[in-house]
C-alpha atoms as a PDB file:
ATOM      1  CA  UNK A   1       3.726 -20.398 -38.841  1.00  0.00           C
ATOM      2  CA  UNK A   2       2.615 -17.196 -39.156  1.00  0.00           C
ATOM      3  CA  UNK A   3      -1.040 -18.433 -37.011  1.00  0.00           C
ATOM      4  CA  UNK A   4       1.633 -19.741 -34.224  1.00  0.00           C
ATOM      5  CA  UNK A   5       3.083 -16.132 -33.918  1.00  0.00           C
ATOM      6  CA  UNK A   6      -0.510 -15.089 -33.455  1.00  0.00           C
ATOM      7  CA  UNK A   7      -1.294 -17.403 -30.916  1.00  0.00           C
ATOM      8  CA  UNK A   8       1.610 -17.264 -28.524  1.00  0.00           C
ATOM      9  CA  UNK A   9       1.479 -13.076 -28.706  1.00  0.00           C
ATOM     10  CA  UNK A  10      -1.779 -13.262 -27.774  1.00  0.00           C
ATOM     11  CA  UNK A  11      -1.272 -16.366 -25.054  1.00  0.00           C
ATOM     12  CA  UNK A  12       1.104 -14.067 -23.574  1.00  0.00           C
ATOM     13  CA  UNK A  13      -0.639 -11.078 -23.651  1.00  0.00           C
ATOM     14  CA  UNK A  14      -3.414 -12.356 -22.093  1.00  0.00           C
ATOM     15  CA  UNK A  15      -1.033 -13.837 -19.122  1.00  0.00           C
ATOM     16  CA  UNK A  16       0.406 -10.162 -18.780  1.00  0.00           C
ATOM     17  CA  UNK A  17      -2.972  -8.945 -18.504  1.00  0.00           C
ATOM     18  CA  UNK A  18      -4.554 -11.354 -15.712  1.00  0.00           C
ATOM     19  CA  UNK A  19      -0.603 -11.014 -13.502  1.00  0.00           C
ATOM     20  CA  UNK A  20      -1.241  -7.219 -13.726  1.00  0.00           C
ATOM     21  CA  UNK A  21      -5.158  -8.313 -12.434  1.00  0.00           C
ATOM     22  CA  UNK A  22      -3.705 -10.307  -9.349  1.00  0.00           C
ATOM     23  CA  UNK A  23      -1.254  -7.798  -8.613  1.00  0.00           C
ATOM     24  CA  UNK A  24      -4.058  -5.061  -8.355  1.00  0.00           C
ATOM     25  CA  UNK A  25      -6.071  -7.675  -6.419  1.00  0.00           C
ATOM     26  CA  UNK A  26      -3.480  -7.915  -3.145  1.00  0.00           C
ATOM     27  CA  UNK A  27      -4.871  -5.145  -0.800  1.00  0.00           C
ATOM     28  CA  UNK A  28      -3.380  -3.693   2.244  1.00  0.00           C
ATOM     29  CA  UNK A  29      -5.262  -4.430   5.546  1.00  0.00           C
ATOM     30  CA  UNK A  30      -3.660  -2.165   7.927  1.00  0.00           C
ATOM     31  CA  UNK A  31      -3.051  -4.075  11.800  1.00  0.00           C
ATOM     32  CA  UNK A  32      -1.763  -2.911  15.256  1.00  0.00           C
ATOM     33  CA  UNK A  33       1.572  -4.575  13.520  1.00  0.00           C
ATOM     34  CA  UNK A  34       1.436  -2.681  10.624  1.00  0.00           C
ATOM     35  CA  UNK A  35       0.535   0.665  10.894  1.00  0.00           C
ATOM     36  CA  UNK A  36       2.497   3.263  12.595  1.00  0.00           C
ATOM     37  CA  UNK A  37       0.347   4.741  15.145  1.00  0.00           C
ATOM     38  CA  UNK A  38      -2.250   2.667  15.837  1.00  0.00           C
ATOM     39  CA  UNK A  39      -2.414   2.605  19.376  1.00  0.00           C
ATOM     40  CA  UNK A  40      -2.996   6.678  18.838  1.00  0.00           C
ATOM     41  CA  UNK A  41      -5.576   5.992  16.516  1.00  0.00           C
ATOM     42  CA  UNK A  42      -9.623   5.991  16.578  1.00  0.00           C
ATOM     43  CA  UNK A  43     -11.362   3.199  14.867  1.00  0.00           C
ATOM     44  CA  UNK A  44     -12.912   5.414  12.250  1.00  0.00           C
ATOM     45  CA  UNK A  45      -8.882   6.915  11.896  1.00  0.00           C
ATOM     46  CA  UNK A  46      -7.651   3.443  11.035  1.00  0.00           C
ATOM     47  CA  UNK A  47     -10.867   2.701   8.276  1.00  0.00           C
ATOM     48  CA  UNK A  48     -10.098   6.008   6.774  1.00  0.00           C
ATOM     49  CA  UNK A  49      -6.153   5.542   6.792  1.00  0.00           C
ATOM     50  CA  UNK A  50      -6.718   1.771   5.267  1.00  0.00           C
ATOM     51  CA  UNK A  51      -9.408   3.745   2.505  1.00  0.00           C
ATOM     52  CA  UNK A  52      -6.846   6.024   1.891  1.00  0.00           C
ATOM     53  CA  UNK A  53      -3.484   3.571   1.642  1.00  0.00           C
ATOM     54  CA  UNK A  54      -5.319   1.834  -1.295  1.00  0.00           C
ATOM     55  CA  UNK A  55      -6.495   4.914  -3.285  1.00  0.00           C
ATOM     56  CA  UNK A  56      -3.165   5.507  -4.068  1.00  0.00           C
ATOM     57  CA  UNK A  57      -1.696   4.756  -7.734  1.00  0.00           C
ATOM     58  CA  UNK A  58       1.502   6.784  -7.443  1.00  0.00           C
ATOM     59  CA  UNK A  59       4.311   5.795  -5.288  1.00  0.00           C
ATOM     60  CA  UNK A  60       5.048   9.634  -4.324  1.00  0.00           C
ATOM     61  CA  UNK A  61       2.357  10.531  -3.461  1.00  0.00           C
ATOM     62  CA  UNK A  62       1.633   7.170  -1.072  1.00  0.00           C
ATOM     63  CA  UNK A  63       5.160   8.174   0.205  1.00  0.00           C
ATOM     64  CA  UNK A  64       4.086  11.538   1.242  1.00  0.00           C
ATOM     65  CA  UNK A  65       0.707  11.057   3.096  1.00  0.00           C
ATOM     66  CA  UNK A  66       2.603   8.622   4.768  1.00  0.00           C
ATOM     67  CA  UNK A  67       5.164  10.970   5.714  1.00  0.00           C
ATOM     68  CA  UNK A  68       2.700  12.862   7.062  1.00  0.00           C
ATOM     69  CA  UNK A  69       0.645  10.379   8.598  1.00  0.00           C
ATOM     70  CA  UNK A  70       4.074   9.319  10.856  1.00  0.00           C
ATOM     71  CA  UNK A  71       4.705  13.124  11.532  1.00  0.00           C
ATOM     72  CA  UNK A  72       0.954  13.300  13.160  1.00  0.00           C
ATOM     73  CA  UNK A  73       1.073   9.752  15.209  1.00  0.00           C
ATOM     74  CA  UNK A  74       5.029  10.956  16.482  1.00  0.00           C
ATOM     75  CA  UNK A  75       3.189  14.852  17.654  1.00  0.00           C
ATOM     76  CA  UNK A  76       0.356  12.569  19.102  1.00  0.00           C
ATOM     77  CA  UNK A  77       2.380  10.587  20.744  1.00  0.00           C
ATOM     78  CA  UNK A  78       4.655  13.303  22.091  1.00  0.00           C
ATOM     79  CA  UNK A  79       1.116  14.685  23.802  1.00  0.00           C
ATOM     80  CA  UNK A  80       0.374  11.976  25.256  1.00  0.00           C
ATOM     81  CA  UNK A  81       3.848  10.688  26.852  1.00  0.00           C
ATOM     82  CA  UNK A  82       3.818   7.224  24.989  1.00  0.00           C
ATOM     83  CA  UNK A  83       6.070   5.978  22.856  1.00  0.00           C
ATOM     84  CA  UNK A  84       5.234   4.710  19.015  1.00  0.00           C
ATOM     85  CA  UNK A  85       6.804   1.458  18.426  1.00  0.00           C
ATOM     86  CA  UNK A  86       9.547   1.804  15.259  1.00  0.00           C
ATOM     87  CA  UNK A  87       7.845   0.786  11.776  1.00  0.00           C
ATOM     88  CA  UNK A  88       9.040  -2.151  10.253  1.00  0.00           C
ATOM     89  CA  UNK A  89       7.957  -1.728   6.954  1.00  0.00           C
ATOM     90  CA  UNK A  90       6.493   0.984   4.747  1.00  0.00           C
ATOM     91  CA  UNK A  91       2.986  -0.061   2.876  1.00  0.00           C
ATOM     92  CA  UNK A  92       3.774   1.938  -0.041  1.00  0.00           C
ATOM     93  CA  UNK A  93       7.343  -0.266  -0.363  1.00  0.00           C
ATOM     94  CA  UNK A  94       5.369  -3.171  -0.824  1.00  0.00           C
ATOM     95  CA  UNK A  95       2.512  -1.634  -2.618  1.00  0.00           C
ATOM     96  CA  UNK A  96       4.932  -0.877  -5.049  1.00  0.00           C
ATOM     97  CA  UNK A  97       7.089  -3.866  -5.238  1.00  0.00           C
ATOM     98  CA  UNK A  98       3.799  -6.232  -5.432  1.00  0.00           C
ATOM     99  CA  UNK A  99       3.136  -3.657  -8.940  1.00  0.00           C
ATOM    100  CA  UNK A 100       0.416  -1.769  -7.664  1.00  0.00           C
ATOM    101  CA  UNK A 101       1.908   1.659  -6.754  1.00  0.00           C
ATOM    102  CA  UNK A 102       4.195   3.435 -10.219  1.00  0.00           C
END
């Protein structure tokens, strides 16, 4: 009995362990329908803002460079007399409901 015990706690361990792996795995590849701004962006912008999206751990602190990141592409657009087309969906809200953002 007591070798059963053993084996399903570590069965199930081991199945927490490789979810938590897949969930890590998913990575954000930032689009022209994703990202806010990306008309207003340069190529090198968009690498760097894609590098940057998945450094993140923390849900806060995802939530804040984007904050940021949509106060810059609505000052750029304001220069240039274009609109930015409305944001459907935030990348750290699904960052953090696919487990990899705390």
């Amino acid at each position: 009995m007591k070798r059963i015990i053993t084996t399903i706690a570590l069965t199930l361990a081991m199945s927490l362990t490789v979810s938590s792996a897949f969930a890590r795995q998913w990575r954000w590849n930032g689009n022209q329908k994703n990202t806010y701004g990306w008309q207003l962006m340069t190529p090198a912008e968009r690498t760097e803002h894609q590098v940057k999206l998945r450094s993140f751990t923390e849900y806060a602190a995802c939530k804040e460079y984007i904050d940021e990141h949509h106060k810059q592409m609505e000052e750029r657009a304001k220069e240039k007399g274009v609109a930015v087309p409305v944001m459907r969906h935030n990348p750290c809200d699904t960052m953090k409901a696919r487990g990899i953002l705390k």
